[in-house]
C-alpha atoms as a PDB file:
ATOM      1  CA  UNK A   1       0.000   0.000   0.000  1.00  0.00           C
ATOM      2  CA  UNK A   2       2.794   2.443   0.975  1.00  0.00           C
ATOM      3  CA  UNK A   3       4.658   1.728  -1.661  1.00  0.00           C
ATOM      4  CA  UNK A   4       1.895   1.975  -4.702  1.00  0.00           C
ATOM      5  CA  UNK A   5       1.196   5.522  -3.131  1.00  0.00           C
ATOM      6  CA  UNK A   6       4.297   6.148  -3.740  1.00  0.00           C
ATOM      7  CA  UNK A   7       4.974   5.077  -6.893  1.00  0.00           C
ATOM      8  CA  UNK A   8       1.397   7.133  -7.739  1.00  0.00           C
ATOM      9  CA  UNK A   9       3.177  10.191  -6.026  1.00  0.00           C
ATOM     10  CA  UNK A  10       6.410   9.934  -8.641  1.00  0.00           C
ATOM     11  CA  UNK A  11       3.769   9.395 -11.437  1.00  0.00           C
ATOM     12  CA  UNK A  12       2.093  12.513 -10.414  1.00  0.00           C
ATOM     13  CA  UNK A  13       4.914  14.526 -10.773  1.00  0.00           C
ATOM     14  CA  UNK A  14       6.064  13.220 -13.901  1.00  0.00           C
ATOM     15  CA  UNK A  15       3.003  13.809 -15.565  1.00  0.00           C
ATOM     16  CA  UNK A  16       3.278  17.360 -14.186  1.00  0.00           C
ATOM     17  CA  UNK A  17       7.008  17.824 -15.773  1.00  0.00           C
ATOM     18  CA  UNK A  18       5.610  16.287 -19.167  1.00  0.00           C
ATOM     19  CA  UNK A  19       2.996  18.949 -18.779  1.00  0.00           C
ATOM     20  CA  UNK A  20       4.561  21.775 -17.997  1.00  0.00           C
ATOM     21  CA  UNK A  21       7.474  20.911 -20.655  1.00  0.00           C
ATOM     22  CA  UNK A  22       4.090  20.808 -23.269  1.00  0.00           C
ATOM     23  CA  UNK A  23       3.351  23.766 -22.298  1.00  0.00           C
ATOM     24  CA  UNK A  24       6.895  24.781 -22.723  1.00  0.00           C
ATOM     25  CA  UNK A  25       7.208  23.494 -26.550  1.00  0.00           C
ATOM     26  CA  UNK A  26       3.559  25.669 -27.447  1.00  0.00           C
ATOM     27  CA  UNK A  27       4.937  28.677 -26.127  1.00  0.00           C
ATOM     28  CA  UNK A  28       7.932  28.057 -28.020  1.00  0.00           C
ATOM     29  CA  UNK A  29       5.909  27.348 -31.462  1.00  0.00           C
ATOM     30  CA  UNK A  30       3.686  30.428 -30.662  1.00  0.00           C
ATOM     31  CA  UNK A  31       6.977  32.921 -30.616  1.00  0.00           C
ATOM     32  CA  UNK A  32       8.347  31.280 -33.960  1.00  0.00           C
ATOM     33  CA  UNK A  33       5.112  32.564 -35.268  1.00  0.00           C
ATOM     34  CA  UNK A  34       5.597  35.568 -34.002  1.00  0.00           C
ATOM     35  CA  UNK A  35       8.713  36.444 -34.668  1.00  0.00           C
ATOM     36  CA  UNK A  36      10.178  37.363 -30.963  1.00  0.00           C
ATOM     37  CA  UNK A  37      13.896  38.674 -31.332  1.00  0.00           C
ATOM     38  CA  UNK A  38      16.616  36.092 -30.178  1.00  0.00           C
ATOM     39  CA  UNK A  39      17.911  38.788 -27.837  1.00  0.00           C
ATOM     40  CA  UNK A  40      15.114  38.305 -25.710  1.00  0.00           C
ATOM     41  CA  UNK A  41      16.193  36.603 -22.063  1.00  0.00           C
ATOM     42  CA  UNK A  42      12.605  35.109 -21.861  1.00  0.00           C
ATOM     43  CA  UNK A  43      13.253  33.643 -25.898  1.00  0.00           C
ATOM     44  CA  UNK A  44      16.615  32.074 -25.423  1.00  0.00           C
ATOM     45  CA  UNK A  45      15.434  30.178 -22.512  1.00  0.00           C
ATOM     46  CA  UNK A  46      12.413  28.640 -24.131  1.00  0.00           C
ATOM     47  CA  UNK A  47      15.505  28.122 -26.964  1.00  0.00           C
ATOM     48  CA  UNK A  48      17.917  26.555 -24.896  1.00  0.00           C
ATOM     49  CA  UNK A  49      14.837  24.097 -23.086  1.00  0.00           C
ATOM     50  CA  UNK A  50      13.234  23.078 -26.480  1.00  0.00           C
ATOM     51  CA  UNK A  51      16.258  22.816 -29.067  1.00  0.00           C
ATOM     52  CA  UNK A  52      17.881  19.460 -27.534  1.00  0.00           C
ATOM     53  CA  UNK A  53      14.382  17.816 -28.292  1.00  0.00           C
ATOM     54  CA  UNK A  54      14.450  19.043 -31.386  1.00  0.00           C
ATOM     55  CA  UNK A  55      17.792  17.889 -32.108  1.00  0.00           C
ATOM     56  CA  UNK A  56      16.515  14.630 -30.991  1.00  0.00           C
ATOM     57  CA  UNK A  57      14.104  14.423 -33.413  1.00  0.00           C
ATOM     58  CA  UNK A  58      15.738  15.165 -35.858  1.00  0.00           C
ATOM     59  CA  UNK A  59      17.845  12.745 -35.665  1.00  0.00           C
ATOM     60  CA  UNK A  60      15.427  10.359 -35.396  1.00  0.00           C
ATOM     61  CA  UNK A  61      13.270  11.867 -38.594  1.00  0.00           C
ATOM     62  CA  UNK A  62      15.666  13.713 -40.515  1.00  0.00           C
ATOM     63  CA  UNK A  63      13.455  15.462 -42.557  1.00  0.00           C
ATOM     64  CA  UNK A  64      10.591  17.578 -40.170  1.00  0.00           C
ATOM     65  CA  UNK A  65       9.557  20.449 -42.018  1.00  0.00           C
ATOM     66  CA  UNK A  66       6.341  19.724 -44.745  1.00  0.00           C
ATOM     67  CA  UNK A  67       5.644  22.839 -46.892  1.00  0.00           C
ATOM     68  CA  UNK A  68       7.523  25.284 -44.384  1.00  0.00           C
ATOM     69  CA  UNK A  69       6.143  23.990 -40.880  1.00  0.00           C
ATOM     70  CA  UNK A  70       7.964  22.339 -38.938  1.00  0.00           C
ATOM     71  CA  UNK A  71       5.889  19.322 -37.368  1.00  0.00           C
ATOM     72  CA  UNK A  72       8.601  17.850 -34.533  1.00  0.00           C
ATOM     73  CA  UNK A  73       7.281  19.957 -31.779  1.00  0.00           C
ATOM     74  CA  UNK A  74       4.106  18.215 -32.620  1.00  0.00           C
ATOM     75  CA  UNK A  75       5.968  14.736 -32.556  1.00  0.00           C
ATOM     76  CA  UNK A  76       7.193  15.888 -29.496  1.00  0.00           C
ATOM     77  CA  UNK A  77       4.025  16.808 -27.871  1.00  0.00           C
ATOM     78  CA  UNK A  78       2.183  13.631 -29.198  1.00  0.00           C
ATOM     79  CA  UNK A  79       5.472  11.299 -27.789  1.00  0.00           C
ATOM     80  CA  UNK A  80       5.264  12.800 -24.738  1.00  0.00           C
ATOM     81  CA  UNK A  81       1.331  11.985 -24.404  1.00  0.00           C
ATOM     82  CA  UNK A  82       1.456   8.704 -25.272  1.00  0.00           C
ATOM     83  CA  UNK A  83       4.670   7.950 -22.273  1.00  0.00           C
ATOM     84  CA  UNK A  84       2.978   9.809 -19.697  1.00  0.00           C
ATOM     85  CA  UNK A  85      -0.154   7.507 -20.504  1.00  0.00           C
ATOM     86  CA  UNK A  86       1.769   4.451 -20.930  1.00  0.00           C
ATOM     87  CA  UNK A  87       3.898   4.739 -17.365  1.00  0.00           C
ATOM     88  CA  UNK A  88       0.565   5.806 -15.785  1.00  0.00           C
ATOM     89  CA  UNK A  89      -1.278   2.929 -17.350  1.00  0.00           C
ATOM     90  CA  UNK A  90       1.419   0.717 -16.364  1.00  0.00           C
ATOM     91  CA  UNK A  91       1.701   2.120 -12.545  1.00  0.00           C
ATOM     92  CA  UNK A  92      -1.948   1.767 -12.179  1.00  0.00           C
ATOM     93  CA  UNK A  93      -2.107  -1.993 -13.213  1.00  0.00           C
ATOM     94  CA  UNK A  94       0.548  -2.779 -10.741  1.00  0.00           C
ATOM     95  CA  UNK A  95      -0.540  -1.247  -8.020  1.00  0.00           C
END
């Protein structure tokens, strides 16, 4: 008992990093769109916390961009959804 709460207490929180880094990778795509300058403190850290995924998937699908949009945030947002389901789904059957 103790030790399924616990293991529902780290799943808890990762779903809440997986969320907040979501929310992270939108707020990145929205300031692409609209063309924030790179000098911007609030811009290169939304850079610097994004790009590494990127460069992951990128490696994994070389070739992202379709008719000038780049889709690997979306990968991105749509891997993450389907992890944080699968280690909650996976917590909750073995608890």
């Amino acid at each position: 008992m103790i030790l399924s709460s616990f293991l529902l207490s780290i799943m808890d929180l990762f779903g809440t990093v997986i969320r907040i880094y979501t929310w992270i990778l939108i707020i990145g795509v929205v300031m692409s769109w609209l063309n924030v300058s790179p000098y911007n403190n609030f811009a290169q850290i939304i850079h610097k916390l994004t790009s590494p995924a990127y460069r992951l998937v990128n490696k994994i699908i070389p070739n992202t961009v379709f008719n000038g949009i780049d889709i690997a945030p979306m990968i991105l947002i749509l891997g993450l959804g389907l992890i944080n389901n699968f280690m909650f789904r996976l917590i909750t059957s073995a608890s």
